[in-house]
Protein backbone atom coordinates (compact mmCIF):
# COMPACT_ATOMS: atom_id res chain seq x y z
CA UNK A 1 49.00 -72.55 -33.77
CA UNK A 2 51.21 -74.64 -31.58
CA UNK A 3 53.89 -76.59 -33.39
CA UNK A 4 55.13 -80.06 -31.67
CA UNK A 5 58.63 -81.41 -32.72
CA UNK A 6 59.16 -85.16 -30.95
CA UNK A 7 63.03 -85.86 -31.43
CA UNK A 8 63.20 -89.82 -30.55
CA UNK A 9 65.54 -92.75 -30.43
CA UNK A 10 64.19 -95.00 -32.43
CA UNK A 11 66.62 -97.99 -31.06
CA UNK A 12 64.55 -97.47 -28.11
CA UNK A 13 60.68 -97.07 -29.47
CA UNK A 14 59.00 -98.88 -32.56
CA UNK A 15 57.17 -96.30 -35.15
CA UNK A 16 54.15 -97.86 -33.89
CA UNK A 17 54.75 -96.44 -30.16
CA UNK A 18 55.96 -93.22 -32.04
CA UNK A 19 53.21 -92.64 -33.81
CA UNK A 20 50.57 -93.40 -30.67
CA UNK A 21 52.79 -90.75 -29.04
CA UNK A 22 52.63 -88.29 -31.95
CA UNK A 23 48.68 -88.77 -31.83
CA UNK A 24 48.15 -88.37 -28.28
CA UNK A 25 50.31 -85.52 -27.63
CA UNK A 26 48.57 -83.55 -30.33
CA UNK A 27 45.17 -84.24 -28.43
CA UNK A 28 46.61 -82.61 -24.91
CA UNK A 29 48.09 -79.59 -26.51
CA UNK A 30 45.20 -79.10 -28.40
CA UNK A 31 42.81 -79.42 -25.32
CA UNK A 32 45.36 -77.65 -23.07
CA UNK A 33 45.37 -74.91 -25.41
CA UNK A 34 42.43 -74.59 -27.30
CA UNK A 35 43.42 -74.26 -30.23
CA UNK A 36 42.73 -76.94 -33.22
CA UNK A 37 45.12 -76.48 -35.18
CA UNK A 38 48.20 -77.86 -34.04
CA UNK A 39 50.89 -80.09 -35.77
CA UNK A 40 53.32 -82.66 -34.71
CA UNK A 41 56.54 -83.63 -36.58
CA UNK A 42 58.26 -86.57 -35.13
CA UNK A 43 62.17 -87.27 -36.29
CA UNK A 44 64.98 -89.71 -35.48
CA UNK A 45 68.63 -88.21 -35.77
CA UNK A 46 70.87 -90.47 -37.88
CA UNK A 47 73.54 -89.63 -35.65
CA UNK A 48 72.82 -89.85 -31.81
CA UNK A 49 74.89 -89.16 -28.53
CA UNK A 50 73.50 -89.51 -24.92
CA UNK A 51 70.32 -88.57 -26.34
CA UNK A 52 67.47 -89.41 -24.00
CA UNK A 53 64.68 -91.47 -25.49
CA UNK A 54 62.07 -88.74 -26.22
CA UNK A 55 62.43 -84.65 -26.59
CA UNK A 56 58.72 -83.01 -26.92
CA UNK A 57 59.50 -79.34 -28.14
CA UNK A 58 56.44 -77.09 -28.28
CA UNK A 59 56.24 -73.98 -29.85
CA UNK A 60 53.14 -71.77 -29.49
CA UNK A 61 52.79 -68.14 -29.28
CA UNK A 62 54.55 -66.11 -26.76
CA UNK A 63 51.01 -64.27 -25.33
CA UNK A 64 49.58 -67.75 -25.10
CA UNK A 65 52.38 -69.05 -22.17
CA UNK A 66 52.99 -65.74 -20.98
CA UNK A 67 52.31 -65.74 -17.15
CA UNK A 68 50.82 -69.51 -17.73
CA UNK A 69 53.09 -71.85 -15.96
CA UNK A 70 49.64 -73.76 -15.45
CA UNK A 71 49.47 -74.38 -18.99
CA UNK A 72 53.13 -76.72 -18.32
CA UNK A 73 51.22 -78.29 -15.08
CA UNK A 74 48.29 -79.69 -17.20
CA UNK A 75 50.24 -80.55 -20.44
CA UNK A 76 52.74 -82.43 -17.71
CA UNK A 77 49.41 -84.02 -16.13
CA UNK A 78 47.73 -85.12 -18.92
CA UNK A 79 50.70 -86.88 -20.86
CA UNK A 80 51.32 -88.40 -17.12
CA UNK A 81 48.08 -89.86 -16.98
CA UNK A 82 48.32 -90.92 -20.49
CA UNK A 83 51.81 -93.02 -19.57
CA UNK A 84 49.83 -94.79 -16.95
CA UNK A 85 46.59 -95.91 -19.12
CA UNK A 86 48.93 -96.51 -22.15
CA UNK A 87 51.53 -98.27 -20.13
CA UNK A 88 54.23 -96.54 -22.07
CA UNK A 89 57.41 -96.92 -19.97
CA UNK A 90 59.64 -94.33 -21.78
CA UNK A 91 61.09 -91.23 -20.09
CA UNK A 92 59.85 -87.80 -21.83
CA UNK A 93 61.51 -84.45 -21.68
CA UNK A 94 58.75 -81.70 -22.46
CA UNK A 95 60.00 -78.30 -23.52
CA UNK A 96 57.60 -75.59 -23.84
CA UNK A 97 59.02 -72.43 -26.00
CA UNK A 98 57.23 -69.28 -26.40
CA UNK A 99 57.91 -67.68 -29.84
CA UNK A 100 57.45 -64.47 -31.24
CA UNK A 101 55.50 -65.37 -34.60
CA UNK A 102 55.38 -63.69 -37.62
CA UNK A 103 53.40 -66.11 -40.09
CA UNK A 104 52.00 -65.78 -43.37
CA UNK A 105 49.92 -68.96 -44.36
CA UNK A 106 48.79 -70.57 -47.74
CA UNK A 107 51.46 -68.59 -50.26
C-alpha cells in the first residue's frame, strides 16, 4: 500500500488548496498503481528554511517501481494535467521511494 507524505508551506497554500491536493493526489497514485488502499498525510514544519512550496514523498513497495520508471511518467502526467484543470499555480517536487516493507497490520 503506497504511503503519500505532502510536506507544504502553508504561508504559501490555504488548507483548503491542501486538502484538494491531498485528495487528488491520492486518486493518481491509486489509479497509477492499482492499488486502493493508499494514504496521504499532509504536514507543515513549524520551522521552515528555503523550503519549496510542496514535497510529495511516495512510498510503495520496492517490486512495484522496480524497472517502472513509467510508473514516475504517468504519476508526473496526471498531477500535470490536474495543475492545468485545477489552475493550481504552485510548484511540486514528487519523490518516488521504493521501500523494502515488512508490515504487520491491525495489532
Amino acid at each position: 500500500m503506497p504511503q503519500i507524505n505532502i510536506e507544504y508551506d502553508d504561508s504559501k497554500l490555504t488548507q483548503e488548496e491542501i486538502i484538494t491536493l491531498s485528495q487528488e493526489i491520492q486518486k493518481i497514485v491509486s489509479q497509477a498503481t492499482g492499488i486502493k488502499d493508499v494514504f496521504v498525510y499532509s504536514n507543515t514544519a513549524q520551522i521552515k528554511v528555503q523550503i519549496a512550496p510542496i514535497e510529495i514523498f511516495v512510498r510503495m513497495s520496492a517490486h512495484i517501481m522496480n524497472g517502472n520508471n513509467s510508473l514516475m511518467e504517468d504519476i508526473k502526467l496526471e498531477i500535470t494535467n490536474w495543475k492545468k484543470e485545477a489552475e493550481f499555480s504552485h510548484s511540486i517536487n514528487l519523490t518516488l521511494i521504493p521501500m523494502n516493507w515488512q508490515i504487520e497490520i491491525g495489532l
